[in-house]
C-alpha atoms as a PDB file:
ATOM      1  CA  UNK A   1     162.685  60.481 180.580  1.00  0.00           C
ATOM      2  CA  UNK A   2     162.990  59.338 184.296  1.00  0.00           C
ATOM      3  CA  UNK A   3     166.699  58.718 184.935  1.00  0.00           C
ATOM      4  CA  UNK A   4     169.070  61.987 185.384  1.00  0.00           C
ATOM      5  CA  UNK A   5     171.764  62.870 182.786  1.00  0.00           C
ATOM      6  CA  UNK A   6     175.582  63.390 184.057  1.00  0.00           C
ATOM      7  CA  UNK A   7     177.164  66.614 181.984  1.00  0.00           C
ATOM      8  CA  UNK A   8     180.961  66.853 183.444  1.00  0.00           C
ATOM      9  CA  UNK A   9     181.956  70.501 183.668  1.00  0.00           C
ATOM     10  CA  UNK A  10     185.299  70.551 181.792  1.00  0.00           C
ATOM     11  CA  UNK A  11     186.029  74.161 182.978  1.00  0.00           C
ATOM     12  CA  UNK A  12     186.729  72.172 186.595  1.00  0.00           C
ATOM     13  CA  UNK A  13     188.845  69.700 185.299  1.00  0.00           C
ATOM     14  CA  UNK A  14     192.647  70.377 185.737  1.00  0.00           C
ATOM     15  CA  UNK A  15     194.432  69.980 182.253  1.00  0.00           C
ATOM     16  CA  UNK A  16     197.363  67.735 184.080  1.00  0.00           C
ATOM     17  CA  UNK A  17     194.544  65.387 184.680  1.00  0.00           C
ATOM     18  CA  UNK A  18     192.361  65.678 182.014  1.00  0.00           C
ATOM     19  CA  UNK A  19     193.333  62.030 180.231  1.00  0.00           C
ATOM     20  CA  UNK A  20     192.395  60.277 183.720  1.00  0.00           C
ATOM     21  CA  UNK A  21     189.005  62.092 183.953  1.00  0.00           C
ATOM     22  CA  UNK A  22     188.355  61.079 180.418  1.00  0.00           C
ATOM     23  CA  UNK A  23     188.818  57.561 180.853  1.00  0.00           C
ATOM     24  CA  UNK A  24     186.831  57.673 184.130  1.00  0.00           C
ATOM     25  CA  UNK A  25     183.941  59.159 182.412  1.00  0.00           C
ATOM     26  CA  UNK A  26     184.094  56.985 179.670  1.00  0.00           C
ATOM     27  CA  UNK A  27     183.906  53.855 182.013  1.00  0.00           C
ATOM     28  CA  UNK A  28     181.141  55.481 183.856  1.00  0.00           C
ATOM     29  CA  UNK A  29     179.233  55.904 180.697  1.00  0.00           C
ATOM     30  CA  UNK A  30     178.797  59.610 181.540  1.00  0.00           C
ATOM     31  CA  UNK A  31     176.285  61.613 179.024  1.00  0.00           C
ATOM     32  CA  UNK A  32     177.728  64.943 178.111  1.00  0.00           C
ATOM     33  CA  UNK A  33     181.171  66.953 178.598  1.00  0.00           C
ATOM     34  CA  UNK A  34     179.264  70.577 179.413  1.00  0.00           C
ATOM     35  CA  UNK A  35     181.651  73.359 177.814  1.00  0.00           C
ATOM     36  CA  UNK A  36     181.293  76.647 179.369  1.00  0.00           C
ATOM     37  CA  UNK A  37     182.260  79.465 177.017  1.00  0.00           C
ATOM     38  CA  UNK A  38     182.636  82.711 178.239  1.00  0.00           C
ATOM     39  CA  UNK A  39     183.807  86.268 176.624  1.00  0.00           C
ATOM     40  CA  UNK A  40     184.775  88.239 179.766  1.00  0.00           C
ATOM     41  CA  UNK A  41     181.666  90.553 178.661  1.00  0.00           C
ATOM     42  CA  UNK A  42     178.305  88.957 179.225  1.00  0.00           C
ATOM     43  CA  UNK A  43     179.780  87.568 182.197  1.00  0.00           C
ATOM     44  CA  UNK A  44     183.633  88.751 184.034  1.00  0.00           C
ATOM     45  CA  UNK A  45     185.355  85.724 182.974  1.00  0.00           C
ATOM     46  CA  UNK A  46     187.096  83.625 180.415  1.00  0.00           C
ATOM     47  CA  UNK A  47     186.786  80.224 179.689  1.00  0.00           C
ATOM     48  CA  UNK A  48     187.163  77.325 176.996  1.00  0.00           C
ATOM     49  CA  UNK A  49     187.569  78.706 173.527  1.00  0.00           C
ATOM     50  CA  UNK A  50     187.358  77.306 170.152  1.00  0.00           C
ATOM     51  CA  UNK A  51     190.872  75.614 169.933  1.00  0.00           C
ATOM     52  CA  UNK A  52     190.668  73.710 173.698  1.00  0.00           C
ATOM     53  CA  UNK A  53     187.087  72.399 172.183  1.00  0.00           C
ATOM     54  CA  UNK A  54     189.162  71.048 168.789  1.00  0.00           C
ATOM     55  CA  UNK A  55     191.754  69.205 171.261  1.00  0.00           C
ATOM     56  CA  UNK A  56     189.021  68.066 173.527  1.00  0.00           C
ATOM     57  CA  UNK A  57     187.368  66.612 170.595  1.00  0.00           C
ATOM     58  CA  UNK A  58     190.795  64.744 169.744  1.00  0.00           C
ATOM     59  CA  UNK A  59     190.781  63.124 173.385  1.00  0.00           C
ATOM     60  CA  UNK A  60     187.059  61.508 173.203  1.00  0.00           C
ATOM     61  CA  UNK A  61     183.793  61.042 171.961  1.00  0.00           C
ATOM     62  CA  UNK A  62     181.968  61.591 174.906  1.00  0.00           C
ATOM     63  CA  UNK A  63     179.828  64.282 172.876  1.00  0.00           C
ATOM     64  CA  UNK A  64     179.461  67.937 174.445  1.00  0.00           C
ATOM     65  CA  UNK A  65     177.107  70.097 176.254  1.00  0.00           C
ATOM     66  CA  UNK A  66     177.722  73.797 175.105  1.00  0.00           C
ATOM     67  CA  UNK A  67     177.217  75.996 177.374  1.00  0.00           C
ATOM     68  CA  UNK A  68     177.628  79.919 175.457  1.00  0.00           C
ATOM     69  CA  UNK A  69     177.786  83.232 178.329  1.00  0.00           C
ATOM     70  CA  UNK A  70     179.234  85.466 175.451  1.00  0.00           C
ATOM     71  CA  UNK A  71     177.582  88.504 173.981  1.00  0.00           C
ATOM     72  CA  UNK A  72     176.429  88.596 170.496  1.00  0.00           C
ATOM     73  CA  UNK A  73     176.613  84.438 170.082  1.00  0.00           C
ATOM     74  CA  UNK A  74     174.961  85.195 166.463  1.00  0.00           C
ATOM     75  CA  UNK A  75     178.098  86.354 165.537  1.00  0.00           C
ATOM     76  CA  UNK A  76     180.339  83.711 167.156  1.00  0.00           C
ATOM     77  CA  UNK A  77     178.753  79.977 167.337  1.00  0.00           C
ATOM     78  CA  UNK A  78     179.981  78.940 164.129  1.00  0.00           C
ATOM     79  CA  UNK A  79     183.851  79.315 165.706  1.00  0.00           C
ATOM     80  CA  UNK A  80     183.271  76.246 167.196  1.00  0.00           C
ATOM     81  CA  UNK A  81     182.694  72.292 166.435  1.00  0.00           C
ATOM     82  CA  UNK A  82     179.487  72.082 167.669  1.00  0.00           C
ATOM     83  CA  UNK A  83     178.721  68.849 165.847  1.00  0.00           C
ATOM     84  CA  UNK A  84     175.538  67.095 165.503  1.00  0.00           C
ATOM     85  CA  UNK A  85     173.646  65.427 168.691  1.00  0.00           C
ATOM     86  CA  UNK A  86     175.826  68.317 170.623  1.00  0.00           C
ATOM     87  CA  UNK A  87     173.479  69.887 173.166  1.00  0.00           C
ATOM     88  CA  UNK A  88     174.275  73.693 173.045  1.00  0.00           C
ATOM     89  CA  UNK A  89     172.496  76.996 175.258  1.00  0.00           C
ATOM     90  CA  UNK A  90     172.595  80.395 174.252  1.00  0.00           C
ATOM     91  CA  UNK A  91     171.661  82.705 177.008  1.00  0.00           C
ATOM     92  CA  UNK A  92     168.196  84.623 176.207  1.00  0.00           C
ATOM     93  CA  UNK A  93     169.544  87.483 177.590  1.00  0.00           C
ATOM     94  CA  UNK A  94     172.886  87.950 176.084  1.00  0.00           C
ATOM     95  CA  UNK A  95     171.375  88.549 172.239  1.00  0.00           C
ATOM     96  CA  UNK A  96     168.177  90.843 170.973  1.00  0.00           C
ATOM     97  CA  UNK A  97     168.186  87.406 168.113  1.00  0.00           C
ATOM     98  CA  UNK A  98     167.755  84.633 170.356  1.00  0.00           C
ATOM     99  CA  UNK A  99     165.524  82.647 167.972  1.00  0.00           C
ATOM    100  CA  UNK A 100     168.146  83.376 165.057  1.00  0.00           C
ATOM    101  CA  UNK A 101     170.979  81.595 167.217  1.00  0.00           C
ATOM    102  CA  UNK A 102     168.561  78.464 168.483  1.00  0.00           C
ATOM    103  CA  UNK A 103     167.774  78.553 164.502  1.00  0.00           C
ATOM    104  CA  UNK A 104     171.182  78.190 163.521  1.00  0.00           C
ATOM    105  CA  UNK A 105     171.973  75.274 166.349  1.00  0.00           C
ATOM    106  CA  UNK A 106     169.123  73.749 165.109  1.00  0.00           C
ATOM    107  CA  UNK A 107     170.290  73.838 161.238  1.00  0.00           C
ATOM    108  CA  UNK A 108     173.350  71.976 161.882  1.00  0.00           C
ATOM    109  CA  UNK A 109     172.418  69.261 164.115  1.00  0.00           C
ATOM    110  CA  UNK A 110     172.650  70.418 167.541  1.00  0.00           C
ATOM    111  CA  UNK A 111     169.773  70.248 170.377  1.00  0.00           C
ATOM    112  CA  UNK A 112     169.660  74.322 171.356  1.00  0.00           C
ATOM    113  CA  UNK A 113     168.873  75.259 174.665  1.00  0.00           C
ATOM    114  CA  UNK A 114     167.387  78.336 175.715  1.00  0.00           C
ATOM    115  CA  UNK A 115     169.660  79.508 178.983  1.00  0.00           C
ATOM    116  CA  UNK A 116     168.364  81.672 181.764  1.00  0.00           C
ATOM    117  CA  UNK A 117     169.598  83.465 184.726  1.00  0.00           C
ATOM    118  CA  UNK A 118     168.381  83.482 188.094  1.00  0.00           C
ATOM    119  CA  UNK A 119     166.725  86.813 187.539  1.00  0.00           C
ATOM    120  CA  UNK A 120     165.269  85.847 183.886  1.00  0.00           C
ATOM    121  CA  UNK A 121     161.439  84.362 184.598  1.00  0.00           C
ATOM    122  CA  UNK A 122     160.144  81.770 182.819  1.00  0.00           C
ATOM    123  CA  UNK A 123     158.187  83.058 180.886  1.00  0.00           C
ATOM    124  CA  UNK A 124     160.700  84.158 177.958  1.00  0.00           C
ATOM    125  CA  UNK A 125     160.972  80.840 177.814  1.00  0.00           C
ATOM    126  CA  UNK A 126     157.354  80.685 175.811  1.00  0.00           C
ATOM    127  CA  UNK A 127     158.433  82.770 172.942  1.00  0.00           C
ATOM    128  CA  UNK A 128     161.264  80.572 172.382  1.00  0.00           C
ATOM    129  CA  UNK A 129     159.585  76.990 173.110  1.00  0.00           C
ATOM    130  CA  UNK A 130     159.184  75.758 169.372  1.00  0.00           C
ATOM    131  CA  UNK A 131     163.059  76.738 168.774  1.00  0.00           C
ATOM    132  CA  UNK A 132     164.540  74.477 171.086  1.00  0.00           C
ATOM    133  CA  UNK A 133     164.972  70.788 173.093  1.00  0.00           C
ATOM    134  CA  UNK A 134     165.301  72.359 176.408  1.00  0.00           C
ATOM    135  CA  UNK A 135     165.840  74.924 178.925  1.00  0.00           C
ATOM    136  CA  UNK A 136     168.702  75.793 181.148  1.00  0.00           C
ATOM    137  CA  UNK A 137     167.857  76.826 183.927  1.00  0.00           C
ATOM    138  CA  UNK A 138     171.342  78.400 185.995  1.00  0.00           C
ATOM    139  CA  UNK A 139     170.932  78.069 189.566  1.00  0.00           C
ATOM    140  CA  UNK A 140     174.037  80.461 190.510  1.00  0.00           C
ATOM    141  CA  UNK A 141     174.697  83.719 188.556  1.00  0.00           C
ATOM    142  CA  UNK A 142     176.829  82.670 185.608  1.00  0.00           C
ATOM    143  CA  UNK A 143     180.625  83.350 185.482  1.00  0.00           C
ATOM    144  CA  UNK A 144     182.352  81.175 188.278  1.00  0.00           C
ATOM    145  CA  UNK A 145     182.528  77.660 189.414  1.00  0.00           C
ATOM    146  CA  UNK A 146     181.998  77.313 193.545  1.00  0.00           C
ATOM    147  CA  UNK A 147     178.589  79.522 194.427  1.00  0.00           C
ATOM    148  CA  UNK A 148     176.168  79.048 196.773  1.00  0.00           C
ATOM    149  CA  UNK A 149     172.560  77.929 194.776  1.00  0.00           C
ATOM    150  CA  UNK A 150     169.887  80.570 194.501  1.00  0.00           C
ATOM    151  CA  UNK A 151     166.972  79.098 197.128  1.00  0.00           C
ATOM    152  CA  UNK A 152     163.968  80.279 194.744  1.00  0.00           C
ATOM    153  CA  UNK A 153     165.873  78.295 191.666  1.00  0.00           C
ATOM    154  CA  UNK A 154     164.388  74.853 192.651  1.00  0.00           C
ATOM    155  CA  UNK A 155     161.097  76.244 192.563  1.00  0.00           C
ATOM    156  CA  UNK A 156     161.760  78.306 189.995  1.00  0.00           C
ATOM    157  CA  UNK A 157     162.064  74.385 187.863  1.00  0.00           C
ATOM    158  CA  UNK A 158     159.395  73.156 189.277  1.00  0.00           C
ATOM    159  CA  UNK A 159     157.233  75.881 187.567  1.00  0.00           C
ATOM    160  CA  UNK A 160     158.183  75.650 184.431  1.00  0.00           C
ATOM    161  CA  UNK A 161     158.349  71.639 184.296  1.00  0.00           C
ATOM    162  CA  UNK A 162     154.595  72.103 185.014  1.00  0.00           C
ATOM    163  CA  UNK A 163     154.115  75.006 182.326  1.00  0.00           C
ATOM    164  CA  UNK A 164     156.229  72.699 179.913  1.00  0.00           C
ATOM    165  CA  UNK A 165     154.003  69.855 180.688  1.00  0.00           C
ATOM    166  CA  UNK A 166     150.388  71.460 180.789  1.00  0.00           C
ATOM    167  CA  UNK A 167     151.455  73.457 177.432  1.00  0.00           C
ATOM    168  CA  UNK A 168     152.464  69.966 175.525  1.00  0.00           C
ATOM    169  CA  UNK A 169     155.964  70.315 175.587  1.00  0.00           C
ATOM    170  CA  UNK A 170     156.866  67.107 177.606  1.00  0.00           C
ATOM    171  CA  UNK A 171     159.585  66.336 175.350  1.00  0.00           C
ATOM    172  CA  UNK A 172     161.840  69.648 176.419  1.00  0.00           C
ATOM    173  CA  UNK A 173     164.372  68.748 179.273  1.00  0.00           C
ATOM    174  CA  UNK A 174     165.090  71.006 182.079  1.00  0.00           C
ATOM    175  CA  UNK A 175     169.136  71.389 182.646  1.00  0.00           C
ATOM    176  CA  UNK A 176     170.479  72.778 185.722  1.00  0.00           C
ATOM    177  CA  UNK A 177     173.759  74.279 186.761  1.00  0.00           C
ATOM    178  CA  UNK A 178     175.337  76.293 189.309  1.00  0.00           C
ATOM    179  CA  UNK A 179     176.580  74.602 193.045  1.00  0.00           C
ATOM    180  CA  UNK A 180     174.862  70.541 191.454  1.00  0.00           C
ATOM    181  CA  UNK A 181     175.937  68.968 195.242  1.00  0.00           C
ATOM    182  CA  UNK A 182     174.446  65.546 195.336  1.00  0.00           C
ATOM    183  CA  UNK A 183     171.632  67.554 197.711  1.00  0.00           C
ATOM    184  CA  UNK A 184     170.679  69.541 195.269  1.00  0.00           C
ATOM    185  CA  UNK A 185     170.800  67.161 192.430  1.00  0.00           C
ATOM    186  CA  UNK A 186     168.276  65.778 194.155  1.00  0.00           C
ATOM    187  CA  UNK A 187     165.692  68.526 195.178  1.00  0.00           C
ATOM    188  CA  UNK A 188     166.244  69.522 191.193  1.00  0.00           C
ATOM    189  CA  UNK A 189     165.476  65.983 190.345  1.00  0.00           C
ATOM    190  CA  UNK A 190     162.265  65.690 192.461  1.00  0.00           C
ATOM    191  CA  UNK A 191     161.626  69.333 190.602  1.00  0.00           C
ATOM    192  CA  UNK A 192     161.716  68.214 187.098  1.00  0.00           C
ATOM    193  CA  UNK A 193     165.214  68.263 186.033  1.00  0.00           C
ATOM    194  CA  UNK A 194     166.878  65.934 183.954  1.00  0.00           C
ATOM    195  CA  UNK A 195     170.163  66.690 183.286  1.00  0.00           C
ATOM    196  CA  UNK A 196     172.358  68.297 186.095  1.00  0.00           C
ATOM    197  CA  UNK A 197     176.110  69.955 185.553  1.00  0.00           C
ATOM    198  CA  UNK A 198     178.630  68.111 187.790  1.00  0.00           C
ATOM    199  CA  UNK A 199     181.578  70.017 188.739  1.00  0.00           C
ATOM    200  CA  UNK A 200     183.335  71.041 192.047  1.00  0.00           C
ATOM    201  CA  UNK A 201     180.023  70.346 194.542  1.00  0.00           C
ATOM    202  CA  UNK A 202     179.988  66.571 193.379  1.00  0.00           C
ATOM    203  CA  UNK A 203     182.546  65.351 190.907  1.00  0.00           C
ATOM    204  CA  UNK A 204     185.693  67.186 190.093  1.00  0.00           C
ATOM    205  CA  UNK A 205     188.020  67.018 192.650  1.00  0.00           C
ATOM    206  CA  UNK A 206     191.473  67.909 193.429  1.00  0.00           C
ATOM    207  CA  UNK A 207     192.596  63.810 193.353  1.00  0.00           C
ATOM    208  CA  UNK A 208     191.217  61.984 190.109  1.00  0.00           C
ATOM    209  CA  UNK A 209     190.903  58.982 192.708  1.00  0.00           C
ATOM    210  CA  UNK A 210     187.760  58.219 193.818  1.00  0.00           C
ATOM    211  CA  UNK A 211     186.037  59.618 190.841  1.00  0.00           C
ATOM    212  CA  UNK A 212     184.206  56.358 190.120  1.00  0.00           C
ATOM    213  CA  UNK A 213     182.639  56.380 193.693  1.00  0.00           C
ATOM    214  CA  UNK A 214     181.774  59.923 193.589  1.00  0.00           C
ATOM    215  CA  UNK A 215     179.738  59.090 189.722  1.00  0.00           C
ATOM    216  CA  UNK A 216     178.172  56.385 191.849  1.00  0.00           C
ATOM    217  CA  UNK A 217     176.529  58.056 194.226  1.00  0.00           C
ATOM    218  CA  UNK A 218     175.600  61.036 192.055  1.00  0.00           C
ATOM    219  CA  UNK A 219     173.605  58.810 190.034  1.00  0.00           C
ATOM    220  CA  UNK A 220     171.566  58.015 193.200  1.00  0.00           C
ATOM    221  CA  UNK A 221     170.153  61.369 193.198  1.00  0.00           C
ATOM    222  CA  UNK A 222     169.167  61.770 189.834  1.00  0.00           C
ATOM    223  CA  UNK A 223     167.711  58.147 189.028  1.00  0.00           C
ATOM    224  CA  UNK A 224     164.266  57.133 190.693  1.00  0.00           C
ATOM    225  CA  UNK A 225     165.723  53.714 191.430  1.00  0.00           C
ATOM    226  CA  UNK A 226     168.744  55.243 193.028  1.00  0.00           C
END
């Protein structure tokens, strides 16, 4: 895959001007709606739970990019319409049956992801590798929109794209999130990424207007032609 997938962080997006968003990244043929689920326990925040994800569903068919920071997600994926084609991550470290929940994503359609935290290395990623479509790797510490990106992060890509790729696994796509500025889309890109979480460093913006620009010139950082 050379070009760069767009997945539009809907925990960014202001409800009052969700409908415009929609339609913009509709027009602008954007990939995935990335839905960040979080408990308040595995990470000190809440976010997006089951019923916004029915509504959202209502409102398009841009299909979604699950993103799960709960504890126990064995217990708790089938709350939600995660629907076939859906990407969806489940955080290695937030269960002791990781392969049980990439199991389960992978028995009703979805592409699991195995996610990882700046301090996870990438090697977990190995016992996990025939479970799952890609890895996710979180460039900020998971919980809030609006950090800084971990330096080592990039790197931290660049290794396991080659581990991926020397270990026949060319197939599984890297996925990065956390502070996705069109700079950093970029150095992610040139690391092996290939699908990037756009919220408040590139996309998502206080005024809806100007959103089609702002798609624009993301897409010049994540496609080699760009």
């Amino acid at each position: 895959m050379d070009n760069g997938m767009i997945s539009v962080s809907m925990m960014c997006v202001h409800l009052g001007q969700i409908k415009e968003y929609l339609d913009a990244f509709k027009r602008n043929n954007i990939e995935y709606l990335h839905i960040d689920v979080m408990d308040g326990s595995f990470v000190p925040n809440f976010t997006l739970y089951p019923d916004y994800v029915k509504q959202l569903r209502d409102l398009t068919d841009i299909p979604f990019d699950f993103h799960f920071m709960i504890e126990k997600p064995e217990e708790r994926l089938q709350w939600f319409d995660i629907r076939e084609g859906d990407y969806a991550a489940v955080h290695y470290e937030s269960t002791k049956h990781i392969a049980k929940c990439l199991q389960y994503l992978r028995s009703i359609g979805a592409k699991p992801i195995l996610a990882i935290n700046p301090g996870t290395p990438i090697c977990v990623v190995e016992e996990a590798v025939d479970f799952i479509d890609g890895v996710l790797v979180m460039t900020v510490n998971p919980g809030f929109a609006g950090q800084k990106l971990v330096p080592n992060t990039v790197d931290k890509a660049r290794r396991l794209r080659k581990w991926l790729d020397e270990n026949g696994h060319e197939d599984i796509i890297i996925e990065t999130d956390g502070n996705m500025s069109n700079e950093n889309c970029r150095k992610l890109y040139e690391a092996g990424a290939r699908m990037f979480v756009a919220g408040t460093s590139s996309l998502v913006k206080p005024q809806v207007e100007g959103i089609d620009e702002r798609i624009a010139e993301n897409r010049k950082n994540i496609c080699p032609l760009g």
